[in-house]
Protein backbone atom coordinates (compact mmCIF):
# COMPACT_ATOMS: atom_id res chain seq x y z
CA UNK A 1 30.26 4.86 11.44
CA UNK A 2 28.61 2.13 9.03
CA UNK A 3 25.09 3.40 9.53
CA UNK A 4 23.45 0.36 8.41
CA UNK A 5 25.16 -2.15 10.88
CA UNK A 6 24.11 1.00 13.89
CA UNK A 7 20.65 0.68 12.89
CA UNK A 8 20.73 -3.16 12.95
CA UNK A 9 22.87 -2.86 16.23
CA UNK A 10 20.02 -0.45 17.85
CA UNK A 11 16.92 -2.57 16.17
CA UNK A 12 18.38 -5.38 18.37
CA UNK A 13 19.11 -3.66 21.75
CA UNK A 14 15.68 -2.32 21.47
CA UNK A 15 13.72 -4.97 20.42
CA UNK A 16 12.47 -3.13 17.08
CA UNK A 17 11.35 -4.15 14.07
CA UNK A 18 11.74 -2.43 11.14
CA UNK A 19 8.69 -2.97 8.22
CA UNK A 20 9.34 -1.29 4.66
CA UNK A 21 6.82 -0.64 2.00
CA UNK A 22 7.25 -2.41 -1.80
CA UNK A 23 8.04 1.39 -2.86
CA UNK A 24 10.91 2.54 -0.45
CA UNK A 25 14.46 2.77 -1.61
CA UNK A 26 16.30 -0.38 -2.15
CA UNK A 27 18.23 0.86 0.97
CA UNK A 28 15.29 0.58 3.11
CA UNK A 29 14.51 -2.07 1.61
CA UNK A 30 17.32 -4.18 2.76
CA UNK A 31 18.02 -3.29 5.72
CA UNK A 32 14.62 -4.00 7.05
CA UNK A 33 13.33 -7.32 9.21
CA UNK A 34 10.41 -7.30 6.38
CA UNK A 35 9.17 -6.13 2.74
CA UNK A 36 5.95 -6.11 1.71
CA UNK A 37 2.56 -4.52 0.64
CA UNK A 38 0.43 -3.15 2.74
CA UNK A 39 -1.77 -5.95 3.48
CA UNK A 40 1.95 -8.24 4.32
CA UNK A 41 2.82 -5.71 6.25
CA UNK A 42 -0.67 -4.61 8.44
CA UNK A 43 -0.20 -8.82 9.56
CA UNK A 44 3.19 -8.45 10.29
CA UNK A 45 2.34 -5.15 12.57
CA UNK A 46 -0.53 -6.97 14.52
CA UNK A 47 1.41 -10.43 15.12
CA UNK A 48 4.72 -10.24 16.43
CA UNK A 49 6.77 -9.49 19.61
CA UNK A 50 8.43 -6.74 19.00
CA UNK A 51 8.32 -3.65 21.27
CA UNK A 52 9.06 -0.75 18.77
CA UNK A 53 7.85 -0.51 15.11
CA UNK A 54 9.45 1.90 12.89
CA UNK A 55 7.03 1.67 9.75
CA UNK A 56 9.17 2.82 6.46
CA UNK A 57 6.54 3.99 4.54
CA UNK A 58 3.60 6.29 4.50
CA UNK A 59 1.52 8.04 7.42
CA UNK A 60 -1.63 6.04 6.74
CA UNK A 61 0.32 2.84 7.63
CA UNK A 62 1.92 3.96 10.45
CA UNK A 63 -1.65 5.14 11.53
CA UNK A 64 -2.63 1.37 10.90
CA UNK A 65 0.25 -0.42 12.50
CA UNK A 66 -0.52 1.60 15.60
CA UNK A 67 -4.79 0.87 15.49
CA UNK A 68 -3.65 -2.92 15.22
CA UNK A 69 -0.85 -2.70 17.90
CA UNK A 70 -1.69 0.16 20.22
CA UNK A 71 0.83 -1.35 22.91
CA UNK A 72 3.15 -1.27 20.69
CA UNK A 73 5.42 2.60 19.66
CA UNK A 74 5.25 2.87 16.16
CA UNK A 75 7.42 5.59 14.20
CA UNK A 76 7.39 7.04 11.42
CA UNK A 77 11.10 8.22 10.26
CA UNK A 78 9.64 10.98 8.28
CA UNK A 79 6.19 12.47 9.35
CA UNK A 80 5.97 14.47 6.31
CA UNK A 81 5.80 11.14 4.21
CA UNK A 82 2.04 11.42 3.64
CA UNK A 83 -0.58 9.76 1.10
CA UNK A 84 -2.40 12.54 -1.65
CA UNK A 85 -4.94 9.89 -2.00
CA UNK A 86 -5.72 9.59 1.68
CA UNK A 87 -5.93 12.96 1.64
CA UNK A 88 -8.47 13.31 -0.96
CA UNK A 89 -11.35 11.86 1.30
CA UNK A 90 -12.22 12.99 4.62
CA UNK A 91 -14.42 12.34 7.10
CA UNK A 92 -17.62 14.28 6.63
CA UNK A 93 -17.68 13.71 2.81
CA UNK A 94 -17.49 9.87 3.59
CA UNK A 95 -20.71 10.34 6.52
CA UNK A 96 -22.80 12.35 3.61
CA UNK A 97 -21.85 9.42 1.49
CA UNK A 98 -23.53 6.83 3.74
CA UNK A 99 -26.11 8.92 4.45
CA UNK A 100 -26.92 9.10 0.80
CA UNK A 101 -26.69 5.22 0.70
CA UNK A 102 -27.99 4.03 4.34
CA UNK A 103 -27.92 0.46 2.62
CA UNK A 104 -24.68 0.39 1.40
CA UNK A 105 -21.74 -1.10 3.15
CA UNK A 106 -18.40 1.12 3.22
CA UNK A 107 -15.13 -1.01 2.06
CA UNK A 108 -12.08 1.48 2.14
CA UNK A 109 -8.75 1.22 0.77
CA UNK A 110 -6.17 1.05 3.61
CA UNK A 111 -5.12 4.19 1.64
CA UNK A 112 -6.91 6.33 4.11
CA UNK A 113 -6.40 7.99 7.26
CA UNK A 114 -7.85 6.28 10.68
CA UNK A 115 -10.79 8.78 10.63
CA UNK A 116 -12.08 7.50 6.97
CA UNK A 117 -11.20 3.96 8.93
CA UNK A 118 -13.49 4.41 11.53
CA UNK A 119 -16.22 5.53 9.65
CA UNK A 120 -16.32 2.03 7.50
CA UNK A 121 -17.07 -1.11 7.64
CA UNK A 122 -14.12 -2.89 5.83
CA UNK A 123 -11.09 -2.24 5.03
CA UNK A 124 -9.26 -3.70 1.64
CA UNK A 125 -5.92 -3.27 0.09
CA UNK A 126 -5.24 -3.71 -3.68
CA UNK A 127 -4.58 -7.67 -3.50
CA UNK A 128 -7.48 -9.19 -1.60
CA UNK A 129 -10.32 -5.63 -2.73
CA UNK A 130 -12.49 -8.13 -5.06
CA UNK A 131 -12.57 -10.68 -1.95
CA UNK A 132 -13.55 -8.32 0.34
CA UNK A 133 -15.93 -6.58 -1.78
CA UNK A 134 -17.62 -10.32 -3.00
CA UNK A 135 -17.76 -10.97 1.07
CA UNK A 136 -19.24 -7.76 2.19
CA UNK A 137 -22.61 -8.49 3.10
CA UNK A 138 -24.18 -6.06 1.00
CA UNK A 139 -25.20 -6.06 -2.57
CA UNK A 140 -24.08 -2.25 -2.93
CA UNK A 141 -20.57 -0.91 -1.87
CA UNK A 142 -19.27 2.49 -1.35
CA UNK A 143 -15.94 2.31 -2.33
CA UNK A 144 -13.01 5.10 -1.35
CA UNK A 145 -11.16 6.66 -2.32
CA UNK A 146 -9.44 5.28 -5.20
CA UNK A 147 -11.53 5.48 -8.15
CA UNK A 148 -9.28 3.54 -10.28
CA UNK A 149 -9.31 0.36 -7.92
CA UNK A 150 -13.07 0.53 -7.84
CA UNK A 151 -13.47 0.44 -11.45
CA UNK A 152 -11.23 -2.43 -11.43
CA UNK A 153 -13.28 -4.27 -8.86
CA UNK A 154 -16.79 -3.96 -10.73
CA UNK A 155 -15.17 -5.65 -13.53
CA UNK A 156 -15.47 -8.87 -11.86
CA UNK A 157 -18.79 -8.26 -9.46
CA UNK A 158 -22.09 -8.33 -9.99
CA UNK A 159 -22.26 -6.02 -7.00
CA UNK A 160 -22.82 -2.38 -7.50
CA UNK A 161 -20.30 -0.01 -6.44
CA UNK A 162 -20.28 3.42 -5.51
CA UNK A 163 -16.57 5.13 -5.98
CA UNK A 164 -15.10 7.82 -4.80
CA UNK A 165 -13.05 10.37 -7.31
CA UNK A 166 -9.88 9.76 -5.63
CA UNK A 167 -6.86 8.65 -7.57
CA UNK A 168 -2.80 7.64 -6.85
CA UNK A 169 -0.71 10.90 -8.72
CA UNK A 170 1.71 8.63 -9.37
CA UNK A 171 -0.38 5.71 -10.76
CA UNK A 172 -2.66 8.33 -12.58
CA UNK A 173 -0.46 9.93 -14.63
CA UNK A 174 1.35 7.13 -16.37
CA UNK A 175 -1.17 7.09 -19.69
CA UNK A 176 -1.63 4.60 -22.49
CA UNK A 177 0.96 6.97 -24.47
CA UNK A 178 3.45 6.04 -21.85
CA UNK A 179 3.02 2.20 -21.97
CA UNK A 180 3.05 2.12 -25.85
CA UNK A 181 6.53 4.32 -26.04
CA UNK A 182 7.86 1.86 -23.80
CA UNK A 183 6.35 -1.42 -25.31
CA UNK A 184 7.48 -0.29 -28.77
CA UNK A 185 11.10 0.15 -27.33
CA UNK A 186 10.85 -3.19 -25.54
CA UNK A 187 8.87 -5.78 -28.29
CA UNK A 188 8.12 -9.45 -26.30
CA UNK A 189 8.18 -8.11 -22.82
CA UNK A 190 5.16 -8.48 -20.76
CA UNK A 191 3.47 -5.90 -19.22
CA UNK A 192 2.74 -5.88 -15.38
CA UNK A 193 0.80 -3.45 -14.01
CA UNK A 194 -0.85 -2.33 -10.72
CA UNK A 195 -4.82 -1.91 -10.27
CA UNK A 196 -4.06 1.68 -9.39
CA UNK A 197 -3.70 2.56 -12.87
CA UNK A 198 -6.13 4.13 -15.24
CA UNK A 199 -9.03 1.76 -16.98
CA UNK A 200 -6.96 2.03 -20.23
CA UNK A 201 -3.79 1.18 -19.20
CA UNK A 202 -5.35 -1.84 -17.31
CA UNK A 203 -6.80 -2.84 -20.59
CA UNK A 204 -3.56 -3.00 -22.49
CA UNK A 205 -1.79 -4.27 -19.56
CA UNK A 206 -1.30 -8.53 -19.72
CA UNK A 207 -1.29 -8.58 -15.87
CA UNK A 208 -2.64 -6.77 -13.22
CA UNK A 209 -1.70 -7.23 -9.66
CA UNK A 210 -0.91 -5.55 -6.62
CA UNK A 211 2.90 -5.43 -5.48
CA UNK A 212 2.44 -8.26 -3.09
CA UNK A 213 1.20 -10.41 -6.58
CA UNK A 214 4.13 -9.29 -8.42
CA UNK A 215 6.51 -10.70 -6.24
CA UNK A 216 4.77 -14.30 -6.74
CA UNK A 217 4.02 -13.77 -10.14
CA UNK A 218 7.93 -13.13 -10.85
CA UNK A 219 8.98 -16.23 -9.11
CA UNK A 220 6.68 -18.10 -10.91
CA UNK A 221 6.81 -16.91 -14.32
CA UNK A 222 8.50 -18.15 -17.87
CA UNK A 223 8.99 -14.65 -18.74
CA UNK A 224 12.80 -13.15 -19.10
CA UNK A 225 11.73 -9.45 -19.39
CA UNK A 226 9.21 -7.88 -18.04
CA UNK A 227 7.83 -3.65 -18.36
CA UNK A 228 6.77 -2.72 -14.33
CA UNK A 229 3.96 -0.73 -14.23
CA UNK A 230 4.19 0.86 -10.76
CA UNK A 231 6.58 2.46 -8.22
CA UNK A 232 10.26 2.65 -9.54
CA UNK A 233 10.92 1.40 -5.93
CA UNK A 234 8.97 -2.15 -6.51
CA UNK A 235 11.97 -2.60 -9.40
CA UNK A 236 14.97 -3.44 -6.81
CA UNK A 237 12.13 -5.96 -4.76
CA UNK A 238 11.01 -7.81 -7.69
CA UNK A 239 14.82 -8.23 -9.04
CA UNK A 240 15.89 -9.55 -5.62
CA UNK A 241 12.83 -12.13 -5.68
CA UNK A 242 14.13 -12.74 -9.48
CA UNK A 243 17.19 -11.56 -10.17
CA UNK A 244 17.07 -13.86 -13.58
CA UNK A 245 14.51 -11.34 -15.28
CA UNK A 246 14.93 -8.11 -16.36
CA UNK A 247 12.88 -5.66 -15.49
CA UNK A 248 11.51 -2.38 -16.89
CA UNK A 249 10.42 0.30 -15.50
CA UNK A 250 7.06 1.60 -17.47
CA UNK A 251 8.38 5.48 -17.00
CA UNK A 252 11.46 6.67 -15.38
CA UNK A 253 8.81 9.24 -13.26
CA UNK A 254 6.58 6.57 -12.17
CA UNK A 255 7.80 7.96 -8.33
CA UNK A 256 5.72 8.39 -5.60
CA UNK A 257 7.85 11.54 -3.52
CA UNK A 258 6.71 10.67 -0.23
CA UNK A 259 7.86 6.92 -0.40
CA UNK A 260 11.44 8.68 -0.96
CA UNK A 261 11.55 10.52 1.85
CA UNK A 262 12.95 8.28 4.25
CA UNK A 263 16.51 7.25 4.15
CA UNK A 264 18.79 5.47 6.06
CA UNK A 265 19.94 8.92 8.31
CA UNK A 266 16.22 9.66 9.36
CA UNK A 267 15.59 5.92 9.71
CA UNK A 268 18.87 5.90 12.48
CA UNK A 269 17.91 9.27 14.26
CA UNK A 270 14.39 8.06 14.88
CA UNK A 271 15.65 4.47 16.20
CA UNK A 272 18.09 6.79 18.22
CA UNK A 273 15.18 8.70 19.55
CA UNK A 274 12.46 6.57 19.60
CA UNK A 275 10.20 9.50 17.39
CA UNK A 276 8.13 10.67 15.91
CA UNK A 277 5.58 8.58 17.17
CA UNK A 278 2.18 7.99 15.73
CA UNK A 279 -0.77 7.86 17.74
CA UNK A 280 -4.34 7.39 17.04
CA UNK A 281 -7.32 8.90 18.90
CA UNK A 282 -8.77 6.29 21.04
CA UNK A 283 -11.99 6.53 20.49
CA UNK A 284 -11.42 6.49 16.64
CA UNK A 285 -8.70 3.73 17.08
CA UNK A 286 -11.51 1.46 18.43
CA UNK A 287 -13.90 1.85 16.03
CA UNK A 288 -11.14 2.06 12.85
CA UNK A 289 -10.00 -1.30 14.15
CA UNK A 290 -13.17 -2.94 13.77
CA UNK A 291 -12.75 -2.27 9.69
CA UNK A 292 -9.21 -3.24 10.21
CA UNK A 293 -10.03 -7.18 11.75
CA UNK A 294 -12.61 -7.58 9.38
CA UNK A 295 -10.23 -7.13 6.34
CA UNK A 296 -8.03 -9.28 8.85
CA UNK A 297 -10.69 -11.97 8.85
CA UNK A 298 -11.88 -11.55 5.06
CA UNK A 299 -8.67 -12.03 3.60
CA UNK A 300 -7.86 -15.63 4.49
């Protein structure tokens, strides 16, 4: 059986579309209807006519996916293919938060799970979290969970921002030792990097952008080599969008574990069987997709 033309076969008969994440495996990758980031792929999730979305990524955007299109069954082809960063804020540490800041308005990185969701007031993902933060209507912002990204952010506002200590693993430990072994071994290239990434490594970095970015800054670009510094997986999408530059990856660990777990067998079992199927609550599905339309409406 050529597993790849079943899937496609089965995607058709039953009207699915398949979304993969920047960071999957370049077999993911191609074989599904679209690529993106998370903000690419939150649109395509909320605006198209498909009946079944299998979501080849992480839990919290399968969690999203389904908040935007609750008529819709979304799967996730590994449930286990979770988010340490999502994890690392919760519910009741975000409500003593707020309480502590009544005046504050919560913008959350789409990095959370649908409780943290509907507990704020916008969501943001790495490529449009300045907008969204400049937009809020608030002159002080609570920030979670990524610590990093919020740091980032008050580098180009005036607005004062609460973060929370989360962090990315992956992102976090790539260190300014890391990008200087790498740089030394690769003179002239220039450094991507994304926002995710400690303050220092942002500082030596000559671009920072989310994935989405790199894959327009790549097509744009002079540049013939080029050090990535983020998921190994965003190598095989930015060489398809420019297949003219080489690319480096910054470390040969920069990989996130739980945007390898899905491969093309669980992605054709749970087209086969239509599961595991995420589902939100729907009384936090209404409120989380309030934060959700904002960002929606912010980002344009």
């Amino acid at each position: 059986m050529d597993i790849s033309s079943e899937i496609k076969r089965i995607a058709r008969e039953k009207n699915a579309l398949i979304l993969a994440h920047n960071y999957q495996s370049g077999e993911i990758q191609d074989i599904a209807d679209i690529s993106g980031d998370s903000l690419e792929l939150a649109q395509k999730a909320s605006k198209n006519d498909a009946d079944i979305i299998v979501f080849c990524g992480v839990h919290f955007m399968a969690e999203s996916a389904s908040i935007l299109s609750p008529e819709k069954k979304v799967i996730l082809p590994d449930p286990d293919a979770g988010c340490p960063m999502a994890d690392m804020v919760d519910a009741e540490g975000l409500m003593e938060l707020k309480q502590e800041h009544p005046d504050a308005v919560v913008v959350t990185y789409i990095n959370s799970s649908a409780e943290v969701k509907a507990l704020s007031d916008i969501i943001c993902t790495s490529s449009n979290a300045l907008k969204i933060v400049e937009r809020a209507e608030s002159n002080k912002i609570i920030f979670v969970p990524d610590r990093n990204l919020a740091a980032y952010v008050q580098r180009f506002t005036g607005k004062k921002i609460i973060p929370w200590k989360g962090f990315c693993p992956t992102h976090e430990k790539f260190t300014i030792a890391d990008l200087e072994a790498v740089r030394e071994k690769n003179p002239g290239a220039l450094v991507i990097v994304h926002p995710e990434c400690r303050p220092e490594v942002i500082d030596a970095a000559d671009k920072v952008l989310s994935t989405g970015q790199m894959v327009k800054f790549v097509q744009e670009t002079d540049a013939l080599k080029i050090i990535v510094g983020t998921e190994i997986g965003m190598i095989h999408r930015l060489s398809k969008a420019a297949p003219h530059i080489e690319f480096i990856p910054a470390s040969e660990s920069f990989i996130c574990p739980n945007m390898k777990k899905i491969n093309l067998e669980k992605l054709y079992h749970s087209l086969v069987n239509e599961m595991p199927v995420i589902t939100v609550n729907d009384d936090i599905r209404v409120k989380a997709l309030k934060s959700l339309e904002r960002m929606l409406e912010l980002s344009y």
